[in-house]
Structures are given as C-alpha cells and as structure tokens.
Protein backbone atom coordinates (compact mmCIF):
# COMPACT_ATOMS: atom_id res chain seq x y z
CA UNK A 1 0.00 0.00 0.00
CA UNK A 2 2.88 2.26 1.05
CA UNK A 3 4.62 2.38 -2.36
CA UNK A 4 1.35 2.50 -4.46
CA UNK A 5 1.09 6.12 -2.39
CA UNK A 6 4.66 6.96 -2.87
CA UNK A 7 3.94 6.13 -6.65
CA UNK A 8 0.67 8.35 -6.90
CA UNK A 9 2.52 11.31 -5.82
CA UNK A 10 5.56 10.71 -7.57
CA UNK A 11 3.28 10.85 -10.60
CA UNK A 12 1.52 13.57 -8.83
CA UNK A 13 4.41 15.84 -8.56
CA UNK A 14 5.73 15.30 -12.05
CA UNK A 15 2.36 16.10 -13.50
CA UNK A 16 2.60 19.66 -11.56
CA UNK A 17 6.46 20.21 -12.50
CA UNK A 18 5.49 19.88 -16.50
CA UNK A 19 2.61 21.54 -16.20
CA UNK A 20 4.67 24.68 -14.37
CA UNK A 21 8.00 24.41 -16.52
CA UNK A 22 5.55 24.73 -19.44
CA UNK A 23 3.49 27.56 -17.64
CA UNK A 24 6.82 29.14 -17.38
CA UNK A 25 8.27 28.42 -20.59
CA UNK A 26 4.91 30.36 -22.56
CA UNK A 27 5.57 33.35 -20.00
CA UNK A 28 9.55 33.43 -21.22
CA UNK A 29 8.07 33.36 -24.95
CA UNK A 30 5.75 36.65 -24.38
CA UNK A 31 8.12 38.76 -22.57
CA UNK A 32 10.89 37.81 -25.68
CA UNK A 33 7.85 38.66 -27.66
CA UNK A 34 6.92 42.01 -25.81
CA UNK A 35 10.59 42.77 -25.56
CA UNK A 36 11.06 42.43 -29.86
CA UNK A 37 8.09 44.43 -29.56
CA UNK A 38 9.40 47.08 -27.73
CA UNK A 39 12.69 47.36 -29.49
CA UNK A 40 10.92 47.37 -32.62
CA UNK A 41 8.80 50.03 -31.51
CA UNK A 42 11.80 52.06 -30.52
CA UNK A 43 13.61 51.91 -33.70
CA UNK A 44 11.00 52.87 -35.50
CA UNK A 45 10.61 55.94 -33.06
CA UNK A 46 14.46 56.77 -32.57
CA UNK A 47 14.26 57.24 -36.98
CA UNK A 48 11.49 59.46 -36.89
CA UNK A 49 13.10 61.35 -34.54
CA UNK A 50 16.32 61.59 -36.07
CA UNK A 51 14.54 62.46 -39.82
CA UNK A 52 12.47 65.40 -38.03
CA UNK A 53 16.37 67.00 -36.56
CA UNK A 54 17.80 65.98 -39.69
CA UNK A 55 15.16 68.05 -41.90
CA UNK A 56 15.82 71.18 -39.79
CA UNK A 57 19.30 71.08 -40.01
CA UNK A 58 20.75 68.96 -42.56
CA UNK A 59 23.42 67.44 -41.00
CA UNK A 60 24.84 64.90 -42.27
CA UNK A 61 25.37 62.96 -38.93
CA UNK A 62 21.98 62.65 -38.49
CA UNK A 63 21.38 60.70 -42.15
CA UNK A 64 24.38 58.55 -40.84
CA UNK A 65 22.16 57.66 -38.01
CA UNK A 66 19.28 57.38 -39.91
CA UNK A 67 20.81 54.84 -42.20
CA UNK A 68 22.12 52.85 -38.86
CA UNK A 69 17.90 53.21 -37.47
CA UNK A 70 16.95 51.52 -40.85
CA UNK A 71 19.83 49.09 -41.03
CA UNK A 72 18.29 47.35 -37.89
CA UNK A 73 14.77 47.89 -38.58
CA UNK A 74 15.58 45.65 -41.81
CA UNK A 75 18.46 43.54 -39.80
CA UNK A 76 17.49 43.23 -36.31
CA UNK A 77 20.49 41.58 -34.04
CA UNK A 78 20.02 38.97 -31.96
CA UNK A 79 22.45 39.82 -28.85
CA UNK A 80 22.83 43.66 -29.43
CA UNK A 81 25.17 44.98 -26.86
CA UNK A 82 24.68 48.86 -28.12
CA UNK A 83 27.95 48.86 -29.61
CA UNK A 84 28.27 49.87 -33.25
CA UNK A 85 31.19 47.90 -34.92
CA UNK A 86 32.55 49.74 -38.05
CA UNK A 87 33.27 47.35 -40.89
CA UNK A 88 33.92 49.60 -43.35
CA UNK A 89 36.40 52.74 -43.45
C-alpha cells in the first residue's frame, strides 16, 4: 500500500512540474515577444526622430544615423550589446 502512495505522488508531482516548466516556458516566450516588440517600436521611433532634426538642419550625422535606425529595422540583431562595430572605413 505504502509504495502504491509513494507512486501516486511521484506521478503527482511530475504532473505539476510539467505543467509549471511549461506555464513558465509560454511566459519566457511573451516577454521575448513584448521585448522584440518594444525594441521594434523604438527603432522605428528613434528614426522618426532623427529624420524630423535631420530636416531642420541637414546634417549629415543625423542621415548617418538614420541609415544605422533603418539598417536594424531591416536587420534586427540577436544579442545587441549597443555597440556599433565599423566594418567599413
């Protein structure tokens, strides 16, 4: 009788453990998701910005950023630290 128990929550506790590290894994999928979102939503927010100051004063620092704003719009990194690497002189 005593291991048909022990077996029963064994299975039990298993059943609870998927069921939570799937839980969990579906909540780790929408913040990723709202995260993307949010970057995305930035970009597209930081170029705008950066094509209003870049009407009013033509400089041509703001086109390079605009061209960097629409380079990862179009190419979004995977592990971007913030750090621009130059492959070109």
């Amino acid at each position: 009788m005593y291991d048909y128990v022990l077996e029963k929550k064994q299975k039990d506790i298993q059943t609870i453990t998927e069921k939570a590290q799937q839980q969990a894994n579906e909540i780790i999928q929408q913040a990723r998701q709202q995260a993307e979102n949010i970057i995305d939503k930035a970009e597209h927010q930081a170029a705008n910005i950066i094509k209003t100051l870049e009407e009013k004063e033509k400089d041509l620092l703001y086109n390079l950023y605009i061209q960097r704003c629409e380079y990862f719009i179009s190419n979004p990194p995977k592990d971007f630290d913030g750090v621009w690497t130059f492959t070109t002189k």
